[in-house]
C-alpha atoms as a PDB file:
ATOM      1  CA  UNK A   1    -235.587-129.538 123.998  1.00  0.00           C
ATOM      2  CA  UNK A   2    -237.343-131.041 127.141  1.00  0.00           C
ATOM      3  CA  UNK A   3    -235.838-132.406 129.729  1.00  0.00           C
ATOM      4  CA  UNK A   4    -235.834-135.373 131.015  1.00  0.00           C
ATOM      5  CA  UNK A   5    -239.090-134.574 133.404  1.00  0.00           C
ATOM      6  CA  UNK A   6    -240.897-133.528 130.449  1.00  0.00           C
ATOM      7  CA  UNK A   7    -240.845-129.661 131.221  1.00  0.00           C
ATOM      8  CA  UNK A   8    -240.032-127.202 128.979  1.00  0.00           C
ATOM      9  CA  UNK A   9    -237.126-125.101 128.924  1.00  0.00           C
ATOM     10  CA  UNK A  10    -237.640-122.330 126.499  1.00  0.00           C
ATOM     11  CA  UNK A  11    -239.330-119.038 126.882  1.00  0.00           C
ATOM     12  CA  UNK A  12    -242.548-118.595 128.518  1.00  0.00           C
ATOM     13  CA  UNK A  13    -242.629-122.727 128.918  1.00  0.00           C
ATOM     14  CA  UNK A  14    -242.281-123.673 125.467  1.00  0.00           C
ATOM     15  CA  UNK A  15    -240.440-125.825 123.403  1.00  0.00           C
ATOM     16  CA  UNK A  16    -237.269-123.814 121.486  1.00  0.00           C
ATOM     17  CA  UNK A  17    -238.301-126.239 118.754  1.00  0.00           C
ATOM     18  CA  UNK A  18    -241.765-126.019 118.832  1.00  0.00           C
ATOM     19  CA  UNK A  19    -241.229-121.783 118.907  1.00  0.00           C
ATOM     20  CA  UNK A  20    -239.144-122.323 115.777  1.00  0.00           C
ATOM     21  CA  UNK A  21    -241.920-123.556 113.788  1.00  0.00           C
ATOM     22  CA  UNK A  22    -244.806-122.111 114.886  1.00  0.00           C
ATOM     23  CA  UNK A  23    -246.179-119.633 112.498  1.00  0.00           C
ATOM     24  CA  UNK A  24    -249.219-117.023 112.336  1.00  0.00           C
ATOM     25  CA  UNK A  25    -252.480-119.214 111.223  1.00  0.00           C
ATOM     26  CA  UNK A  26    -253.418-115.737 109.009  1.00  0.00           C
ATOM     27  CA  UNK A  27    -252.982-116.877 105.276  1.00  0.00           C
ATOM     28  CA  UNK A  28    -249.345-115.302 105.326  1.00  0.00           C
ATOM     29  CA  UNK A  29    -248.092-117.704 107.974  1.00  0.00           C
ATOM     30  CA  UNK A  30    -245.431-115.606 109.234  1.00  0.00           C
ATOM     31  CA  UNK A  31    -243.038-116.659 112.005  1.00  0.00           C
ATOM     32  CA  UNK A  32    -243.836-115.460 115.238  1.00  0.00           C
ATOM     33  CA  UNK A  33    -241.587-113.995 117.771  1.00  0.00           C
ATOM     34  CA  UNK A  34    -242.059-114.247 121.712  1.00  0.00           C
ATOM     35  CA  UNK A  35    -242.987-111.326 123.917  1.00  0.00           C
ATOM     36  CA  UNK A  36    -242.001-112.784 127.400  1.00  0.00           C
ATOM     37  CA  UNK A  37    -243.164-110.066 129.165  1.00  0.00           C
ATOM     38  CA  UNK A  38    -246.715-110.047 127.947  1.00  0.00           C
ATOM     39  CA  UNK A  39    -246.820-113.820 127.616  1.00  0.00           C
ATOM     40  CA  UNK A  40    -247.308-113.706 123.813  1.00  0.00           C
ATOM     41  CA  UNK A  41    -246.414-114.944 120.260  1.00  0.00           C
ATOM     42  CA  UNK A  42    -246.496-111.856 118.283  1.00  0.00           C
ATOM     43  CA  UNK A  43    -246.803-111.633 114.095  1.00  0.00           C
ATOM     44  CA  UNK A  44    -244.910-108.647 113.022  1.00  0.00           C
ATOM     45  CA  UNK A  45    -246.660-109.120 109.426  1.00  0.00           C
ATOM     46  CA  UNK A  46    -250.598-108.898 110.461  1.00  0.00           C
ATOM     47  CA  UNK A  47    -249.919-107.205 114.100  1.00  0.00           C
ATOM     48  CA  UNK A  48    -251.514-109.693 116.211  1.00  0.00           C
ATOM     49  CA  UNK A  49    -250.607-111.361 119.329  1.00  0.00           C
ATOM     50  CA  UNK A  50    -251.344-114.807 120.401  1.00  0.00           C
ATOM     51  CA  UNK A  51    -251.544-115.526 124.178  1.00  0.00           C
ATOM     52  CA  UNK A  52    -250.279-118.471 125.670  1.00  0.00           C
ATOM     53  CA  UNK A  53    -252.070-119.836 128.478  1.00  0.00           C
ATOM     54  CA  UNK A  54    -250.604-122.456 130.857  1.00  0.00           C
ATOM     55  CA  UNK A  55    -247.618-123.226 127.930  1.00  0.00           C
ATOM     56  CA  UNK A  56    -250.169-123.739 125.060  1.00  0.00           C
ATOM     57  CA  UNK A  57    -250.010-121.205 122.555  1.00  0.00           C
ATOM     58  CA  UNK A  58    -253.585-120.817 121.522  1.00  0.00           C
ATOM     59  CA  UNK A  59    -253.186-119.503 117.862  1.00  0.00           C
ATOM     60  CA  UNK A  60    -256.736-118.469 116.914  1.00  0.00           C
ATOM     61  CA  UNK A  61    -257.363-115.285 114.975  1.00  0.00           C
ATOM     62  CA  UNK A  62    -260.675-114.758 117.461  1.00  0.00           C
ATOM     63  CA  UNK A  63    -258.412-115.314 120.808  1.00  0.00           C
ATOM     64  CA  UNK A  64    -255.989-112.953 119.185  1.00  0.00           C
ATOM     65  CA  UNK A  65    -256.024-108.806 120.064  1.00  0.00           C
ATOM     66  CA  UNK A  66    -254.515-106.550 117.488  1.00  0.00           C
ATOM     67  CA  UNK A  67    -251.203-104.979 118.525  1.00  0.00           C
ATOM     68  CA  UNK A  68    -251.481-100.927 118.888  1.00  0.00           C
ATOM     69  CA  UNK A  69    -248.245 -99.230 116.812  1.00  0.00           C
END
């Protein structure tokens, strides 16, 4: 939830409710999970991770770096 200034209160500035439905935009749409420390959405199904820039998850597959194992 926001509050009432309009700023986000979840992880790495994002909406907890927003986070619970974004998914990867892969055909799988998986759920992603947050890696605060690396400032990313990550898909544990296709290995990617999504940065978020400035509290906008930018969830392109050509902005997105494959995960090493």
């Amino acid at each position: 939830m926001t509050s009432a200034s309009g700023t986000a209160s979840g992880p790495l500035g994002l909406d907890p409710q927003l986070l619970s439905i974004l998914a990867c935009p892969d055909t799988h749409h998986s759920p992603l999970t947050v890696d605060e420390a690396a400032g990313e959405l990550l898909c544990s199904t296709c290995d990617r991770a999504f940065p978020v820039r400035d509290g906008i998850p930018v969830l392109l597959l050509d902005e997105a770096r494959h995960r090493s194992s």
